[in-house]
Structures are given as structure tokens and as C-alpha cells.
PDB file of N, CA and C in Angstrom:
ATOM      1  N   UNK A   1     -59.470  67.277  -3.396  1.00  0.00           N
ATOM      2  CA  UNK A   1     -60.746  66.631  -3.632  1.00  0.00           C
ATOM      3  C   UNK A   1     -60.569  65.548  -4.701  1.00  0.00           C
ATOM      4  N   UNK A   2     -61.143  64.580  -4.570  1.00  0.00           N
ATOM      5  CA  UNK A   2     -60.954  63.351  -5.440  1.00  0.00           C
ATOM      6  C   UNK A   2     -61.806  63.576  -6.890  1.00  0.00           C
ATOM      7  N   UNK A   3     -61.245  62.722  -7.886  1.00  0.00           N
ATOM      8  CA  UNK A   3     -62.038  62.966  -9.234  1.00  0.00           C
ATOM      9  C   UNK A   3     -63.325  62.253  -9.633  1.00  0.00           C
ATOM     10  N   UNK A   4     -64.534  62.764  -9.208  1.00  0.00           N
ATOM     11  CA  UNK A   4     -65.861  62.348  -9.868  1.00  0.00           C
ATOM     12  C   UNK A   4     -65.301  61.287 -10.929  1.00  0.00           C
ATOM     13  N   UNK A   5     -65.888  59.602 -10.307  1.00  0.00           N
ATOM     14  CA  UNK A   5     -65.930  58.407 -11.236  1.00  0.00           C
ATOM     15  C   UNK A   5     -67.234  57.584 -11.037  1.00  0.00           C
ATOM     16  N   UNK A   6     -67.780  56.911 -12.034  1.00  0.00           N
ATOM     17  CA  UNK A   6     -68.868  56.015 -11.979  1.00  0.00           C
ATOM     18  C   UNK A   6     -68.503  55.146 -10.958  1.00  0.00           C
ATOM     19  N   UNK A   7     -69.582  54.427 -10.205  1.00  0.00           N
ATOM     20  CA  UNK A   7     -69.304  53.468  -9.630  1.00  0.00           C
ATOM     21  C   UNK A   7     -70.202  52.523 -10.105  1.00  0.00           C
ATOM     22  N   UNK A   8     -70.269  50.913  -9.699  1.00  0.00           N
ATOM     23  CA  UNK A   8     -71.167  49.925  -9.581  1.00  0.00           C
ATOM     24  C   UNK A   8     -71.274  49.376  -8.394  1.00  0.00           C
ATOM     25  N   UNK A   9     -72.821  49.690  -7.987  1.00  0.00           N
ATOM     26  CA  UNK A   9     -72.844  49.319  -6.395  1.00  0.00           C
ATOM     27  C   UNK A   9     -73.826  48.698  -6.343  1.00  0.00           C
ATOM     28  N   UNK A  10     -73.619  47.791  -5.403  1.00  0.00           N
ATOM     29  CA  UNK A  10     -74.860  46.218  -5.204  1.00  0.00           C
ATOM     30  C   UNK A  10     -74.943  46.518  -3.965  1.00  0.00           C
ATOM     31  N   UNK A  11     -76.201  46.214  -3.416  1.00  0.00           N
ATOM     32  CA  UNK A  11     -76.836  46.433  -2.247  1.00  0.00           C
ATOM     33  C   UNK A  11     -77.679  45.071  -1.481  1.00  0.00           C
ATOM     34  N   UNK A  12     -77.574  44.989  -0.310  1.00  0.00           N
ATOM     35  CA  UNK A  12     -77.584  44.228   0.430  1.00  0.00           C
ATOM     36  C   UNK A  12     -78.752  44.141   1.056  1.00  0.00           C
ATOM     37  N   UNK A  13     -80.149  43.215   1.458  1.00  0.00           N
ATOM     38  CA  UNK A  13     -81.196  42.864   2.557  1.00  0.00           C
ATOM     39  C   UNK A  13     -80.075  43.323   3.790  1.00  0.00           C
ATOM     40  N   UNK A  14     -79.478  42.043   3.880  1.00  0.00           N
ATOM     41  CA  UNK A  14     -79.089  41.864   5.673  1.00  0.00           C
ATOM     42  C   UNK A  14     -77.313  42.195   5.056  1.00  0.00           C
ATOM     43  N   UNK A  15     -76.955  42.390   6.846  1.00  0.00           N
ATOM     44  CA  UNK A  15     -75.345  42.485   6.767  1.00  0.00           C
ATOM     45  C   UNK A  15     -74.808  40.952   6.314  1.00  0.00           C
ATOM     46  N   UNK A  16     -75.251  40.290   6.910  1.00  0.00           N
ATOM     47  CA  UNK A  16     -74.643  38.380   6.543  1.00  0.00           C
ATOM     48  C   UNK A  16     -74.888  38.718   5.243  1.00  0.00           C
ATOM     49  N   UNK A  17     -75.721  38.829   4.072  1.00  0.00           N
ATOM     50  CA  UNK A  17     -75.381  38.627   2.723  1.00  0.00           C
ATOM     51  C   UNK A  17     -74.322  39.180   2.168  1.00  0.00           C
ATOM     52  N   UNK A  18     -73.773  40.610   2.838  1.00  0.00           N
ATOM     53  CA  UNK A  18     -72.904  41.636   2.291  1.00  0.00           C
ATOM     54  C   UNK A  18     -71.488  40.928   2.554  1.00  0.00           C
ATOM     55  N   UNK A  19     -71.110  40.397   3.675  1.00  0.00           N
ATOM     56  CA  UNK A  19     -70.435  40.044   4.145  1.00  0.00           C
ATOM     57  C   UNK A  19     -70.342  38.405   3.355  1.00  0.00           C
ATOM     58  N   UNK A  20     -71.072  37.902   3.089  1.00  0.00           N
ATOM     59  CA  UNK A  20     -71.019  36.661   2.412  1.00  0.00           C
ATOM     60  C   UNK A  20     -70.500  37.105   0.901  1.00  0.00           C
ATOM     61  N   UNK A  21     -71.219  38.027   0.629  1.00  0.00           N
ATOM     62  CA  UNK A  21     -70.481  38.317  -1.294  1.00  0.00           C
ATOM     63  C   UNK A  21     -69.109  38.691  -1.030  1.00  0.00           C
ATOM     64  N   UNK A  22     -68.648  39.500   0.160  1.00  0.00           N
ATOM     65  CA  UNK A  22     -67.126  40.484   0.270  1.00  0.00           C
ATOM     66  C   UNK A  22     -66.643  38.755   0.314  1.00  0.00           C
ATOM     67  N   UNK A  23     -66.584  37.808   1.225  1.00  0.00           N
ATOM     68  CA  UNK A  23     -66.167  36.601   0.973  1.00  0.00           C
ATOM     69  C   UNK A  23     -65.999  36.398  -0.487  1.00  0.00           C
ATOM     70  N   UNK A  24     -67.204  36.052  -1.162  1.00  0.00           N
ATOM     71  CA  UNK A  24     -66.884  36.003  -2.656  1.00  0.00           C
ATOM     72  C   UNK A  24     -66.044  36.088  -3.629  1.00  0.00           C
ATOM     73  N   UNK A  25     -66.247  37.163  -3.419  1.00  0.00           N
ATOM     74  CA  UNK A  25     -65.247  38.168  -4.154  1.00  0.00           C
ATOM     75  C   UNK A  25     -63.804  37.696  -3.524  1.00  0.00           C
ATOM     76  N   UNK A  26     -63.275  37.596  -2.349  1.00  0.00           N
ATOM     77  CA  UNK A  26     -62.352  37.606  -2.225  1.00  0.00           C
ATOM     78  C   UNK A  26     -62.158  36.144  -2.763  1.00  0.00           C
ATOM     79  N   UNK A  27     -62.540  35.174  -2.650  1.00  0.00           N
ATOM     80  CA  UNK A  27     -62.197  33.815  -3.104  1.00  0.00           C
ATOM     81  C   UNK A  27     -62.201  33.833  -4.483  1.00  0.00           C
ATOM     82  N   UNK A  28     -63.146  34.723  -5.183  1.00  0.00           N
ATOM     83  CA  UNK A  28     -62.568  34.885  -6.784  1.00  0.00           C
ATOM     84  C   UNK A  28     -61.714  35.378  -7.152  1.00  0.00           C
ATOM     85  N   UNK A  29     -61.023  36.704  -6.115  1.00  0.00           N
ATOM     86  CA  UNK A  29     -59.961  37.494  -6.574  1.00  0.00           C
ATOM     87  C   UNK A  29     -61.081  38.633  -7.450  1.00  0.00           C
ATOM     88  N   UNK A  30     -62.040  39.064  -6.944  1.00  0.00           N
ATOM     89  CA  UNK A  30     -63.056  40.574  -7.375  1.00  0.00           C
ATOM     90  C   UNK A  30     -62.851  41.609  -7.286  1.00  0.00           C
ATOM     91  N   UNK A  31     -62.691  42.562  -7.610  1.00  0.00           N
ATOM     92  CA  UNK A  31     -62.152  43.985  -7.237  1.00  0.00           C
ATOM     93  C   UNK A  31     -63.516  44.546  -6.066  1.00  0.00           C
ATOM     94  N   UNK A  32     -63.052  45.273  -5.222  1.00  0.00           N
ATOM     95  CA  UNK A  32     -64.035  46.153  -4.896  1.00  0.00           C
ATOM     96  C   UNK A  32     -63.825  46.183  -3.320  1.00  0.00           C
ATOM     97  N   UNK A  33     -65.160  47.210  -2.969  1.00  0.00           N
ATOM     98  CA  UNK A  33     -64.933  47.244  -0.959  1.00  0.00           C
ATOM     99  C   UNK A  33     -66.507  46.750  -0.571  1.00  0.00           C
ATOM    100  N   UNK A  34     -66.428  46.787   0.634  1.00  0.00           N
ATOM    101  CA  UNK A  34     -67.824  47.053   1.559  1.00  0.00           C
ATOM    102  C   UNK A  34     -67.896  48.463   1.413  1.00  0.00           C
ATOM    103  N   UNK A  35     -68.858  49.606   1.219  1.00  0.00           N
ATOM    104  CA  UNK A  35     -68.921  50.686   1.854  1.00  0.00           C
ATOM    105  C   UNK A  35     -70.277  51.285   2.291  1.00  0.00           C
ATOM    106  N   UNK A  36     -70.345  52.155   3.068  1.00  0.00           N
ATOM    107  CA  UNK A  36     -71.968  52.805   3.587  1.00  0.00           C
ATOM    108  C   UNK A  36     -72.706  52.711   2.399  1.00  0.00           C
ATOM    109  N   UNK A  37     -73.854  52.663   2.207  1.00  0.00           N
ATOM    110  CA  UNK A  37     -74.630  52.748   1.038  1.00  0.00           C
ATOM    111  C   UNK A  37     -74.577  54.142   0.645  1.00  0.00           C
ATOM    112  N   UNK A  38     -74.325  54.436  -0.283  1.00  0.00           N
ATOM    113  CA  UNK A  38     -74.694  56.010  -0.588  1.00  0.00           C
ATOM    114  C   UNK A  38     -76.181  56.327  -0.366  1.00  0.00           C
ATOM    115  N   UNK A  39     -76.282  57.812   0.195  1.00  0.00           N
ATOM    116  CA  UNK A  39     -77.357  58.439   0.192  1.00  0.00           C
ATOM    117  C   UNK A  39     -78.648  58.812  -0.494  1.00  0.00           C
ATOM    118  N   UNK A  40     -78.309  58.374  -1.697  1.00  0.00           N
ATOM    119  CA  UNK A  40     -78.727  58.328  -3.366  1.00  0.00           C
ATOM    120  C   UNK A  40     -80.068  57.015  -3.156  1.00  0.00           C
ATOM    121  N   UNK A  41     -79.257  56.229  -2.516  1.00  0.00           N
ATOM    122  CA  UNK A  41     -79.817  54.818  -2.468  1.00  0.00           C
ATOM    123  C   UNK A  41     -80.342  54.222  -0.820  1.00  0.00           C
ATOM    124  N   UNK A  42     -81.190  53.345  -0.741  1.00  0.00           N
ATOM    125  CA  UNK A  42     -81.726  52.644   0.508  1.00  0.00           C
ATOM    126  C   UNK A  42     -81.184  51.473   0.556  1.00  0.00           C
ATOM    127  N   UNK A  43     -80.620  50.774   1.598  1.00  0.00           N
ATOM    128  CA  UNK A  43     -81.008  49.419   1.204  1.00  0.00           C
ATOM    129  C   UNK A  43     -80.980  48.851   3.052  1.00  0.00           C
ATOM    130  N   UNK A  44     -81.382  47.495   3.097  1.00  0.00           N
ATOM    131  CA  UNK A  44     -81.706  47.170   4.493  1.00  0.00           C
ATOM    132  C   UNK A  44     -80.958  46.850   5.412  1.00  0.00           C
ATOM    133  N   UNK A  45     -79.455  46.759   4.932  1.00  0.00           N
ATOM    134  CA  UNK A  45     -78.489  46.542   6.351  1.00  0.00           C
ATOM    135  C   UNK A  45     -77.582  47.574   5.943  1.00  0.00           C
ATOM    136  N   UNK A  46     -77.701  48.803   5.036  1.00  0.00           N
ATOM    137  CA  UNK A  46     -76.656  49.898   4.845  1.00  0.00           C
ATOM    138  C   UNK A  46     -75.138  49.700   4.590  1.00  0.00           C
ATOM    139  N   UNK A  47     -75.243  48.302   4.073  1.00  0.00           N
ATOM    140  CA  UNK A  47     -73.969  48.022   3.188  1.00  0.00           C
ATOM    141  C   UNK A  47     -74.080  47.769   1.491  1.00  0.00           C
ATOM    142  N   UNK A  48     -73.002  48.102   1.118  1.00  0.00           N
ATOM    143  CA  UNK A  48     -73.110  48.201  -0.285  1.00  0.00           C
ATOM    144  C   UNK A  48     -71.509  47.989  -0.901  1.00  0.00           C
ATOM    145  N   UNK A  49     -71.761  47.240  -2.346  1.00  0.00           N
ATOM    146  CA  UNK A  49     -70.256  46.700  -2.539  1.00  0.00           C
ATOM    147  C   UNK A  49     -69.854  47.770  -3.801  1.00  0.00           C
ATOM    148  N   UNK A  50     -68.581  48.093  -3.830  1.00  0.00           N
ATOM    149  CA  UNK A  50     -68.444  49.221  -4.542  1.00  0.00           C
ATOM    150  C   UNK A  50     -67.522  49.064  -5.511  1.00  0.00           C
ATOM    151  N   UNK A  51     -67.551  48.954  -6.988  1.00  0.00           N
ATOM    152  CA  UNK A  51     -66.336  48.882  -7.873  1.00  0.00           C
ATOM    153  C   UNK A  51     -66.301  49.804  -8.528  1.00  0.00           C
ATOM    154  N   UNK A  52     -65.323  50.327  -9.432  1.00  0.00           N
ATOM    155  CA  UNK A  52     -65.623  50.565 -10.577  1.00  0.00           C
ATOM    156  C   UNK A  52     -66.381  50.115 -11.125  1.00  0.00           C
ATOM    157  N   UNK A  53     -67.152  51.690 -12.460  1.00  0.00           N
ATOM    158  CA  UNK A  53     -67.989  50.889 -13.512  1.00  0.00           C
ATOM    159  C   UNK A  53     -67.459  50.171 -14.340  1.00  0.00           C
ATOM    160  N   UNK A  54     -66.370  50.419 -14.740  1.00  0.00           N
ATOM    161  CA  UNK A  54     -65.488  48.870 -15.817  1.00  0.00           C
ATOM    162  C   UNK A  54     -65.477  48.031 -14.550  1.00  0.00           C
ATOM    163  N   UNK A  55     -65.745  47.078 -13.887  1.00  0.00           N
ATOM    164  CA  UNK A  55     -65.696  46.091 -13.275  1.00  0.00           C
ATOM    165  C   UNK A  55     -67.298  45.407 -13.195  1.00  0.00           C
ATOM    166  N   UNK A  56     -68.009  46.285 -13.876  1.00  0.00           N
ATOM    167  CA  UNK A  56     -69.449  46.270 -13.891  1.00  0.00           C
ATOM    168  C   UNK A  56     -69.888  44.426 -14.138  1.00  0.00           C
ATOM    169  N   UNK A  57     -69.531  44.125 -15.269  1.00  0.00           N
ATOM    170  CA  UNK A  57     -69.411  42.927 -16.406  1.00  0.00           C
ATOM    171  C   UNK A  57     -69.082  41.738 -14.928  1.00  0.00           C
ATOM    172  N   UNK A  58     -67.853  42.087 -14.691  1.00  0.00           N
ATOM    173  CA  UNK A  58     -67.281  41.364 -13.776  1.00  0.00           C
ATOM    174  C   UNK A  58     -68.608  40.768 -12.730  1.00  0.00           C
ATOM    175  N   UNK A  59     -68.824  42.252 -11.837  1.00  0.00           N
ATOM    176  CA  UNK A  59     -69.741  41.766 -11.108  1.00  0.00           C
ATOM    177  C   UNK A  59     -70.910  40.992 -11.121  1.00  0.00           C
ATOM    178  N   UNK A  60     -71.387  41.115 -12.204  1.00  0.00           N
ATOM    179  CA  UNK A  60     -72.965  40.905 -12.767  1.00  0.00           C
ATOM    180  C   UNK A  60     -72.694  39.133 -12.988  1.00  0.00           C
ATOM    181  N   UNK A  61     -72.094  39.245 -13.745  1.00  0.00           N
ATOM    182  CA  UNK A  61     -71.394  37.332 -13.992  1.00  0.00           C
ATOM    183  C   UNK A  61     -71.253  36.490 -12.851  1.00  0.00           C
ATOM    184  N   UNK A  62     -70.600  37.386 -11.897  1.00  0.00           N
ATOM    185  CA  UNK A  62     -70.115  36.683 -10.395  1.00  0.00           C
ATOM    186  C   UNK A  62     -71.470  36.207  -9.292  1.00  0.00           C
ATOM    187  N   UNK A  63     -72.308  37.915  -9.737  1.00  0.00           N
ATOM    188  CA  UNK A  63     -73.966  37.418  -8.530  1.00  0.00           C
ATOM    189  C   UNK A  63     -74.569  36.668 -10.064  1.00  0.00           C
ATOM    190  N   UNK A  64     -74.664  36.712 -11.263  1.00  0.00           N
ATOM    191  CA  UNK A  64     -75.776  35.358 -11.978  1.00  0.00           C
ATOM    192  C   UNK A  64     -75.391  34.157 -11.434  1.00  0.00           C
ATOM    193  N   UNK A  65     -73.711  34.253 -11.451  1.00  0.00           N
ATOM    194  CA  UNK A  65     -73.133  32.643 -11.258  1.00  0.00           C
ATOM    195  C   UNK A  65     -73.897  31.912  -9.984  1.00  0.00           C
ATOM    196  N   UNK A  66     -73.685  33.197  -8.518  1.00  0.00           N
ATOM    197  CA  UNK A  66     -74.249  32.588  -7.661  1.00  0.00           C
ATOM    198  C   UNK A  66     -75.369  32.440  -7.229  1.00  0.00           C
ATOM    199  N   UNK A  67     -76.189  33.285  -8.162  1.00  0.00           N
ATOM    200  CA  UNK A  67     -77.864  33.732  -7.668  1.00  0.00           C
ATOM    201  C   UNK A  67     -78.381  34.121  -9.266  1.00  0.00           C
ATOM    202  N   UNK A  68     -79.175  32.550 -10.008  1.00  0.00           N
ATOM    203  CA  UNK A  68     -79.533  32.939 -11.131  1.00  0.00           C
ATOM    204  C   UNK A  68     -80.601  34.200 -11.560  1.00  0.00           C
ATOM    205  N   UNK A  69     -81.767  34.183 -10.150  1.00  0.00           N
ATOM    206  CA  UNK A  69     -82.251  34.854 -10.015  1.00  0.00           C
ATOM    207  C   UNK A  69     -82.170  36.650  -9.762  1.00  0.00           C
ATOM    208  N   UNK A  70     -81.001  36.858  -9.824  1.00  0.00           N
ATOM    209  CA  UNK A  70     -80.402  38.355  -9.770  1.00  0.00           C
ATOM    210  C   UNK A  70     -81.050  39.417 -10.984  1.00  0.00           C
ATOM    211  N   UNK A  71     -81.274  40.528 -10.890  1.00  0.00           N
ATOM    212  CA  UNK A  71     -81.896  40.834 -11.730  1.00  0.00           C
ATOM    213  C   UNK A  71     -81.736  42.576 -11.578  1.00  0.00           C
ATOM    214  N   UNK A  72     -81.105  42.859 -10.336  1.00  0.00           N
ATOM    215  CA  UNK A  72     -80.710  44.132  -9.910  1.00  0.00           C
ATOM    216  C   UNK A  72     -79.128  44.997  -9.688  1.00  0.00           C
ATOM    217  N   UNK A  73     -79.098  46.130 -10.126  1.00  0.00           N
ATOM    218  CA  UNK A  73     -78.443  46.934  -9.395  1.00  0.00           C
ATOM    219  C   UNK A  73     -78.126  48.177 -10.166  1.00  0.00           C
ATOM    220  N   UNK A  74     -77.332  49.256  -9.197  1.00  0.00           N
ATOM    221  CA  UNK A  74     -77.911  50.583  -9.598  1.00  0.00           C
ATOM    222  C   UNK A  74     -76.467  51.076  -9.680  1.00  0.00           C
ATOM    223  N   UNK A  75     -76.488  52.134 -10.770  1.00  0.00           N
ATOM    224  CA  UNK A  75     -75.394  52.805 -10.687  1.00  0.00           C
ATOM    225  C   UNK A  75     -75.226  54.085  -9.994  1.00  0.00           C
ATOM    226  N   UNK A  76     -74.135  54.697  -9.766  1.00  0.00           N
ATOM    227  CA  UNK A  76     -74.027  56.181  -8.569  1.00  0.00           C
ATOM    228  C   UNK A  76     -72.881  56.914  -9.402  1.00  0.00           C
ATOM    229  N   UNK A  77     -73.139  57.978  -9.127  1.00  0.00           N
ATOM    230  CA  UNK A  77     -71.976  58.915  -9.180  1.00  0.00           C
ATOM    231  C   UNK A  77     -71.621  58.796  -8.350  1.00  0.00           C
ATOM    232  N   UNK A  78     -69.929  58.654  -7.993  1.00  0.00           N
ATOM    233  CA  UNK A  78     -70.004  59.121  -6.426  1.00  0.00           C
ATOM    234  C   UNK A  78     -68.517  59.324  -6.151  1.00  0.00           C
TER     235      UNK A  78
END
């Protein structure tokens, strides 16, 4: 069984946005995956981007940079 770690997970309207940040990220060189949204959480196309919580900082900088208006996201055990 794997070892209980924080995650930081951003959640998605549609699949095209999820798929547009995994782009992102990869053109920045971002840590992280696509994965199912956890159960914990809703969101509207059931994708969700998953890092570590030390990568937290990272992420948050990357969606202000591209979306000043950002103002969300939730943390999970998981």
C-alpha cells in the first residue's frame, strides 16, 4: 500500500481546459499528471491535475501567470 501524501489538485469546467493546462505545464517543464478527480471533490469534466503539496507555490504562479483571475483550489489527502 502506498504512503498517505498531501496532494495539490486543480480542477477543471471542461476536458479542453484540463488538457490545455497538462499542455502548460509541459511547455514549462511542471511537475504533475491528469488524474480522475478524487471523490472528495466535484468538478465538471472529472479531470484534475495532481502534484505534490511542495509543488503547490509552483502551481499557483503558473495558473496567476495565465489566468489573473484564479482564485481557487483545494487540497486532498490522497
Amino acid at each position: 500500500m502506498r504512503e498517505k501524501s498531501w496532494k495539490y489538485i486543480v480542477t477543471f469546467q471542461t476536458t479542453t481546459a484540463a488538457m490545455a493546462f497538462e499542455s502548460l505545464c509541459a511547455k514549462e517543464n511542471v511537475p504533475g499528471r491528469l488524474i480522475p478527480v478524487p471523490k472528495e471533490l466535484s468538478s465538471g469534466c472529472g479531470l484534475a491535475w495532481c502534484v505534490p503539496f511542495e509543488s503547490a507555490d509552483l502551481i499557483d504562479n503558473l495558473i496567476k501567470k495565465e489566468n489573473p483571475l484564479y482564485d481557487k483550489a483545494s487540497k486532498v489527502w490522497h
